[in-house]
C-alpha atoms as a PDB file:
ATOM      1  CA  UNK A   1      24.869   2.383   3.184  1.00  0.00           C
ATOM      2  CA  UNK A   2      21.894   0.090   2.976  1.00  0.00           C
ATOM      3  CA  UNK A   3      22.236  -2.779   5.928  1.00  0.00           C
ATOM      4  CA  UNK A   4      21.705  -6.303   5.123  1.00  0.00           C
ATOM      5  CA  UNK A   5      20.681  -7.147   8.196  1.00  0.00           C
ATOM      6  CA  UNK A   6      18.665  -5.767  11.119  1.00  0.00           C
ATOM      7  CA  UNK A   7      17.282  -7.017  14.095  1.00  0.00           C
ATOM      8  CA  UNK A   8      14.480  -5.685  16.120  1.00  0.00           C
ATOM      9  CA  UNK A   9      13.395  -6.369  19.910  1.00  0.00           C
ATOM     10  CA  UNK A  10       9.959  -5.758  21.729  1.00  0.00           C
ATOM     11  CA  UNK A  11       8.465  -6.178  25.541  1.00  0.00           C
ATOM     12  CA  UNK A  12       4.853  -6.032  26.110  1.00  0.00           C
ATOM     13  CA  UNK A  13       2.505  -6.555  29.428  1.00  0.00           C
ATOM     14  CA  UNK A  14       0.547  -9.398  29.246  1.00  0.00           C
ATOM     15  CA  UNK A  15      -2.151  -7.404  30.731  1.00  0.00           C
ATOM     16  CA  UNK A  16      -2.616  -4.939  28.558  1.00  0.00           C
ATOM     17  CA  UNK A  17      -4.466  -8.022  26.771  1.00  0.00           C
ATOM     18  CA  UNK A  18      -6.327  -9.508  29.736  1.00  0.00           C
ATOM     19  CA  UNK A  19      -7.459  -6.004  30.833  1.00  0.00           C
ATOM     20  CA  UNK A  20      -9.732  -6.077  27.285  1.00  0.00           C
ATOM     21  CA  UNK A  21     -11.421  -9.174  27.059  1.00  0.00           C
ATOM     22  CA  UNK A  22     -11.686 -10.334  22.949  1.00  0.00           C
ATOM     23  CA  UNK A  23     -15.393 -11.245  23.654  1.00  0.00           C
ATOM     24  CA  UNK A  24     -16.358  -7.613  24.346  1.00  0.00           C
ATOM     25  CA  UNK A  25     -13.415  -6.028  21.946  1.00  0.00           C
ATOM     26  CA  UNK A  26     -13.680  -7.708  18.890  1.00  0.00           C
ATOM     27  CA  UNK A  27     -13.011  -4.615  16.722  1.00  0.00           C
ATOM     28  CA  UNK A  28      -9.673  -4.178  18.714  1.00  0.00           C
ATOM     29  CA  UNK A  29      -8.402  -6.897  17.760  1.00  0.00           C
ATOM     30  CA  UNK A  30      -9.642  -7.453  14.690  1.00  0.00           C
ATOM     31  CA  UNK A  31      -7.634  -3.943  14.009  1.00  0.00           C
ATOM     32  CA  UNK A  32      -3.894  -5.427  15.033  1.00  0.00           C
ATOM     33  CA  UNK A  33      -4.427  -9.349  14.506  1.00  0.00           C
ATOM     34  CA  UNK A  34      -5.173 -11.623  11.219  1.00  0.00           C
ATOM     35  CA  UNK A  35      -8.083 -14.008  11.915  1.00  0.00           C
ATOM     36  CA  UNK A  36      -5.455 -17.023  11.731  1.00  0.00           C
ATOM     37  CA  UNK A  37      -3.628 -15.108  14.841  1.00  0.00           C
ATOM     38  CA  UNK A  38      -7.094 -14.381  16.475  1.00  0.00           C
ATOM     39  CA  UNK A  39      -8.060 -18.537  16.079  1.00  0.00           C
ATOM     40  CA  UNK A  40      -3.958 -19.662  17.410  1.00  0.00           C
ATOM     41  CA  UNK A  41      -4.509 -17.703  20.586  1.00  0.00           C
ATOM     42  CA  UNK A  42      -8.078 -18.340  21.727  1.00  0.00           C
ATOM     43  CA  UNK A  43      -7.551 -21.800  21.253  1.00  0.00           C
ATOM     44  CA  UNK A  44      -5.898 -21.617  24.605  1.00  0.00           C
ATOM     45  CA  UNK A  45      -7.124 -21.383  27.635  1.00  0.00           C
ATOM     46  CA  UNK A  46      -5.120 -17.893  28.513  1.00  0.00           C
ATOM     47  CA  UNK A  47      -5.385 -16.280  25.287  1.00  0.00           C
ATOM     48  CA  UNK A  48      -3.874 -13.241  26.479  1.00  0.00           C
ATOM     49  CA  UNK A  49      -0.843 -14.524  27.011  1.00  0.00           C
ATOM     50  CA  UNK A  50       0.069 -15.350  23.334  1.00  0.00           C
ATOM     51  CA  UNK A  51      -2.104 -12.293  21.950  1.00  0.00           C
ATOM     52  CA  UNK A  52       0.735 -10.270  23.807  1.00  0.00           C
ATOM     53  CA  UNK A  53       3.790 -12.246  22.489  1.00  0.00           C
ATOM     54  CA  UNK A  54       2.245 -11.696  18.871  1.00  0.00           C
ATOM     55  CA  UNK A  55       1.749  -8.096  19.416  1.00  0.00           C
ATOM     56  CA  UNK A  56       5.808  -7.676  20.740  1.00  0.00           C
ATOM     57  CA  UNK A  57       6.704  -9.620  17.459  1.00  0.00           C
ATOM     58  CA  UNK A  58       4.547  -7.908  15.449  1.00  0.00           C
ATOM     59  CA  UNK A  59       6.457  -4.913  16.965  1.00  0.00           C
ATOM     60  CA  UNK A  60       9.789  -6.315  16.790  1.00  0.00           C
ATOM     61  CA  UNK A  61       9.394  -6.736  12.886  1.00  0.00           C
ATOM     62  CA  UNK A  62       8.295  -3.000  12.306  1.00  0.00           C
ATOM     63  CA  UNK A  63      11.607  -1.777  14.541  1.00  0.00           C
ATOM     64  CA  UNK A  64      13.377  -4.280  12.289  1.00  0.00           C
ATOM     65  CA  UNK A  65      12.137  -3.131   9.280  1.00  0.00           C
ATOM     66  CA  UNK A  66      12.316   0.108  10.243  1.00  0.00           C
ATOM     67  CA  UNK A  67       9.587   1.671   8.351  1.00  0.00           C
ATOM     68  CA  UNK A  68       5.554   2.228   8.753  1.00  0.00           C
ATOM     69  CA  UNK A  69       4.010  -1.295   8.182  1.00  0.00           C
ATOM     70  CA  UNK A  70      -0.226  -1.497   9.096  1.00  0.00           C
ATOM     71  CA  UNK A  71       0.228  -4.699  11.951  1.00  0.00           C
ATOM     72  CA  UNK A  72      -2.060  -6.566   9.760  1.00  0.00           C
ATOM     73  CA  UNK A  73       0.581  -7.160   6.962  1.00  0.00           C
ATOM     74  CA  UNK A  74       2.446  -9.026   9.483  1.00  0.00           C
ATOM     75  CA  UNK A  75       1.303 -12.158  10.294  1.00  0.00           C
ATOM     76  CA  UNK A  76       2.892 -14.075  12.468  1.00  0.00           C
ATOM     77  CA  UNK A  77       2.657 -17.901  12.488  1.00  0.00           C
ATOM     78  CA  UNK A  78       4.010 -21.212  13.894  1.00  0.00           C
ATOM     79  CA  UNK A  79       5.088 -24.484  12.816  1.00  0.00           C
ATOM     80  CA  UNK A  80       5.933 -27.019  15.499  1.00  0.00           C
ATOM     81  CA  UNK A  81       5.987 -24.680  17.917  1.00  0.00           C
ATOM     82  CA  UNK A  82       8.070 -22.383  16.912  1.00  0.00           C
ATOM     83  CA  UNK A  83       7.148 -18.389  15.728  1.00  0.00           C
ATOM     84  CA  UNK A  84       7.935 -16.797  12.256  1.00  0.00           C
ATOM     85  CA  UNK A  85       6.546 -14.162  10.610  1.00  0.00           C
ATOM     86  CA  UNK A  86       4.427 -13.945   7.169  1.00  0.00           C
ATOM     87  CA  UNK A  87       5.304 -10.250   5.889  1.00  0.00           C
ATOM     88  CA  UNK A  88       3.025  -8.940   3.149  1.00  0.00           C
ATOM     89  CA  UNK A  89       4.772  -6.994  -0.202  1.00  0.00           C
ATOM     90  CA  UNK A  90       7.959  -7.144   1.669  1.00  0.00           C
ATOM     91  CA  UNK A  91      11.053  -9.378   0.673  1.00  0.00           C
ATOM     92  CA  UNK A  92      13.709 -11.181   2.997  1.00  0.00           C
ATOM     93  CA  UNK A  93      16.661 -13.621   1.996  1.00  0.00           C
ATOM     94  CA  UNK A  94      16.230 -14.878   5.696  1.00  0.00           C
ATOM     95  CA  UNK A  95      14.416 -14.307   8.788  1.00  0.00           C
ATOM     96  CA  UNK A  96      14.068 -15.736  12.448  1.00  0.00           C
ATOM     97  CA  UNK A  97      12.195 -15.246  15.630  1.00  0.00           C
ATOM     98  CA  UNK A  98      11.469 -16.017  19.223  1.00  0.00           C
ATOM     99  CA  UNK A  99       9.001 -15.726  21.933  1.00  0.00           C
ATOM    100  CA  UNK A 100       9.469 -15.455  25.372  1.00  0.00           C
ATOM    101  CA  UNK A 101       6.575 -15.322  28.163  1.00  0.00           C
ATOM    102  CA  UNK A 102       7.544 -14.477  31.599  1.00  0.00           C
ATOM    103  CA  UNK A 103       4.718 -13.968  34.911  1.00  0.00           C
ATOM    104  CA  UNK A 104       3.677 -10.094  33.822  1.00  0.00           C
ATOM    105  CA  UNK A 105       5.789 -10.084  30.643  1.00  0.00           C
ATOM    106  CA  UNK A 106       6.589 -10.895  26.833  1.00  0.00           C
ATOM    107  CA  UNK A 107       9.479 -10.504  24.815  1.00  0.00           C
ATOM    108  CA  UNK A 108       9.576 -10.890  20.769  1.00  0.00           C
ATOM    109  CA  UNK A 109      12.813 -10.605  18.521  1.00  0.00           C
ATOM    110  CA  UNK A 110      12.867 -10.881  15.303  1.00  0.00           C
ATOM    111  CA  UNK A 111      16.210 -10.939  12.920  1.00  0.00           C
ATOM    112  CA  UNK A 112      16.243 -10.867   9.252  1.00  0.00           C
ATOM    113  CA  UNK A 113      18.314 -10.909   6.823  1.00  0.00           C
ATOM    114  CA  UNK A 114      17.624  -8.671   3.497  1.00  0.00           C
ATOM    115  CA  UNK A 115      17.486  -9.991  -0.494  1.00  0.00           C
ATOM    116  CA  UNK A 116      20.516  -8.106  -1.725  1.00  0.00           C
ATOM    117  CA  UNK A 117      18.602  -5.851  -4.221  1.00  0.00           C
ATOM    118  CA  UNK A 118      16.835  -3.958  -0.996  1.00  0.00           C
ATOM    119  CA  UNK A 119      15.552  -0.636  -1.500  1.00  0.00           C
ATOM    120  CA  UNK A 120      14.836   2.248   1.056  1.00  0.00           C
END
């Protein structure tokens, strides 16, 4: 039975971002973020922060998905303020997300909502 909908959930220590600094790990991120996502969170002044709640929604969509997806064919955006999530050669009726920073912590979920002619 194919599902039509799925829903995935991640939680992620903000500092297992501020413990590696983007000025002297470039690469790193460059591996798991698009260059729009790299640009969004360095325009604050705690980058880290936001690098982690992209990472847990970045996360969220693969347990979602539930499938092998490389991080960079997620990109996750926002417009006024609020998260969603560009997904490369993947198709969704419907999808919706949220953010959550807390002291040490982040939490990303991510719903969406399948076209009807889904394959697995």
């Amino acid at each position: 039975m194919i599902e039509r909908f799925s829903i995935g959930i991640d939680v992620v220590e903000i500092k297992k971002f501020s413990s590696m600094k983007i000025s002297d790990n470039k690469n790193f991120y460059k591996k798991i973020f698009t260059q729009n996502e790299i640009d969004y969170c360095t325009k604050f002044k705690n980058p880290y922060t936001h690098f982690a709640g992209k990472f847990a929604l970045k996360e969220a969509v693969i347990k979602a998905l539930n499938k092998k997806i490389d991080l960079l064919d997620i990109e996750t955006l926002h417009k006024n303020d609020v998260p969603y999530v560009n997904l490369k050669n993947h198709s969704a009726y419907f999808s919706t997300s949220s953010i959550s920073h807390e002291d040490s912590v982040t939490v990303a979920v991510f719903l969406i909502e399948f076209d009807s002619d889904r394959k697995n």
